[in-house]
C-alpha atoms as a PDB file:
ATOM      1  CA  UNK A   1     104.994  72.985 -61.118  1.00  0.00           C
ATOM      2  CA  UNK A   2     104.018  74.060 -64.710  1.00  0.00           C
ATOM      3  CA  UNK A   3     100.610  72.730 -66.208  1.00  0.00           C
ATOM      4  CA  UNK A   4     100.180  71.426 -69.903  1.00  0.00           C
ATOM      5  CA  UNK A   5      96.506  71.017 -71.316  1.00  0.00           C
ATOM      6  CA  UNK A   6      96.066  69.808 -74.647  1.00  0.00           C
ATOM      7  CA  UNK A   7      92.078  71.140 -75.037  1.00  0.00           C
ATOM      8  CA  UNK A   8      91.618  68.801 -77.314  1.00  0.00           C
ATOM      9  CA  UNK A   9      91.353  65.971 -74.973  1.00  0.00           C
ATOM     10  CA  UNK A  10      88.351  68.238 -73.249  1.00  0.00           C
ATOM     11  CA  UNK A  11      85.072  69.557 -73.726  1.00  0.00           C
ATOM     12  CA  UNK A  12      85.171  73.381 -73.172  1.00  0.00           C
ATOM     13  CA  UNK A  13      83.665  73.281 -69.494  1.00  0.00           C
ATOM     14  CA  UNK A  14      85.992  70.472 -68.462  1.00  0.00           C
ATOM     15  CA  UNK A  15      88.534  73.041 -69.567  1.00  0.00           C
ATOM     16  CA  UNK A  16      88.058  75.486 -67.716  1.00  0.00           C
ATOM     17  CA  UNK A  17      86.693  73.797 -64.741  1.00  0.00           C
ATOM     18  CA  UNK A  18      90.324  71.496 -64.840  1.00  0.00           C
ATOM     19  CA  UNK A  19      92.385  74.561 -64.584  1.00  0.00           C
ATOM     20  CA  UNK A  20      90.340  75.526 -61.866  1.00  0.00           C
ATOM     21  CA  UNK A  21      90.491  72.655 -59.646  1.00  0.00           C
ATOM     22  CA  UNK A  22      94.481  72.822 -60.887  1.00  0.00           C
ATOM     23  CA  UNK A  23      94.954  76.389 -59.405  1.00  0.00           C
ATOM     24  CA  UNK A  24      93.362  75.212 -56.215  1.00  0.00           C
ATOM     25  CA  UNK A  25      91.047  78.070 -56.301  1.00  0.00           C
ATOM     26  CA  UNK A  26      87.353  78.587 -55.822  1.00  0.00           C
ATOM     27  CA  UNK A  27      85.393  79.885 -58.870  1.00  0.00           C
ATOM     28  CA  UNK A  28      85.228  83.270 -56.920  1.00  0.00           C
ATOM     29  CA  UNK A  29      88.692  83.610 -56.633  1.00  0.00           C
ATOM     30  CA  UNK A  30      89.606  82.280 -60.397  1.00  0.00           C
ATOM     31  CA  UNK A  31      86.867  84.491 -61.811  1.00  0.00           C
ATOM     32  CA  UNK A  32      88.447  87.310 -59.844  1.00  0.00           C
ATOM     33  CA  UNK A  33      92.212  86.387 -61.113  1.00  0.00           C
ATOM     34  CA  UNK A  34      90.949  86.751 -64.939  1.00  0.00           C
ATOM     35  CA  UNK A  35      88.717  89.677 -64.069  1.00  0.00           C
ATOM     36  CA  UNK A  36      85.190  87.709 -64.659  1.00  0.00           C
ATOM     37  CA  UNK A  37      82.691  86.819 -62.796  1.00  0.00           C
ATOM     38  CA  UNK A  38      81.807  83.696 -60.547  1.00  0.00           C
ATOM     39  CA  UNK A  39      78.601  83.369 -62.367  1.00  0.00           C
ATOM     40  CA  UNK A  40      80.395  83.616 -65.798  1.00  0.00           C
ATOM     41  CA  UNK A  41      83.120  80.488 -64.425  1.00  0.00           C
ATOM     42  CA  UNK A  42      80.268  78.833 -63.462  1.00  0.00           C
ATOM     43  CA  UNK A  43      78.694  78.861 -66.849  1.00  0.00           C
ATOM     44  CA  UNK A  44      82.012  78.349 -68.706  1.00  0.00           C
ATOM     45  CA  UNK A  45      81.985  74.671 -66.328  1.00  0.00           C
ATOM     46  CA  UNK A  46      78.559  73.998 -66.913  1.00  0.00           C
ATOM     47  CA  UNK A  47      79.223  74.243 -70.809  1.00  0.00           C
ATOM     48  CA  UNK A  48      76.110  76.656 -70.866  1.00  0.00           C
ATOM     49  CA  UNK A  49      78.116  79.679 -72.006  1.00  0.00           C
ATOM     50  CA  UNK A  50      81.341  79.793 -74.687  1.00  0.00           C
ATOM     51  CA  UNK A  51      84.736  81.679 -74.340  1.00  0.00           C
ATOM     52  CA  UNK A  52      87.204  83.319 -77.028  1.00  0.00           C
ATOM     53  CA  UNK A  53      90.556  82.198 -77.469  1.00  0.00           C
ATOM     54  CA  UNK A  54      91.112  85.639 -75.217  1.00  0.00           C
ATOM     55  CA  UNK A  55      90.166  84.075 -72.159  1.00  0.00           C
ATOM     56  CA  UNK A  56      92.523  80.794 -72.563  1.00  0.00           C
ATOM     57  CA  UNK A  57      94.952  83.228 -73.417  1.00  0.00           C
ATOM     58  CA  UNK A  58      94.589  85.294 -70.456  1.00  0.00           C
ATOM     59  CA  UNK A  59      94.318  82.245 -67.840  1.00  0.00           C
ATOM     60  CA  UNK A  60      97.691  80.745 -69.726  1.00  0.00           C
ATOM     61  CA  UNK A  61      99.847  84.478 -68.847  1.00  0.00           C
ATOM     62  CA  UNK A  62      98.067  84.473 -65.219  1.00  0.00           C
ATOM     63  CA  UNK A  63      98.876  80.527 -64.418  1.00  0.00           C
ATOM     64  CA  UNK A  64     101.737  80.122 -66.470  1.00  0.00           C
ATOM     65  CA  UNK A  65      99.782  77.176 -68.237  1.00  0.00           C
ATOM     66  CA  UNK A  66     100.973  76.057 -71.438  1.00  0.00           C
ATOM     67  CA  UNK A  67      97.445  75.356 -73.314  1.00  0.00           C
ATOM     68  CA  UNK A  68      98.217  73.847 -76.830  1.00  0.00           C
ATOM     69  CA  UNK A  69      95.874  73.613 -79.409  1.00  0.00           C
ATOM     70  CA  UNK A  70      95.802  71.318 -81.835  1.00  0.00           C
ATOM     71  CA  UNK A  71      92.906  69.948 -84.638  1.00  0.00           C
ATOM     72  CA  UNK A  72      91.359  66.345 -83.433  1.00  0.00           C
END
């Protein structure tokens, strides 16, 4: 099953942390899937630390999530 996210709907930690729970994975194994830390995906969740468009970008090719952007 293929996953849409509009990220405007979410705050940036919901984001991430909805992918997450999405891939079924702990935050050890998604930070290892995107080559980051658990400590960094547990920042990105708790909203305490920002990520680039790079990051999105590299979770949509290692998902296959379709993550549209759009203005609010």
């Amino acid at each position: 099953m293929q996953m849409k996210l509009n990220v405007k709907d979410y705050t940036r930690g919901e984001t991430i942390k909805i992918i997450r729970e999405w891939t079924t994975l702990t935050q050890k194994e998604f930070a290892q899937r995107i080559g980051k830390s658990k400590r960094t995906i547990e920042q990105y969740e708790a909203g305490t630390v920002n990520y680039g468009i790079d990051v999105l970008k590299k979770i949509s090719k290692e998902f296959n999530i379709d993550i549209i952007f759009e203005k609010k």
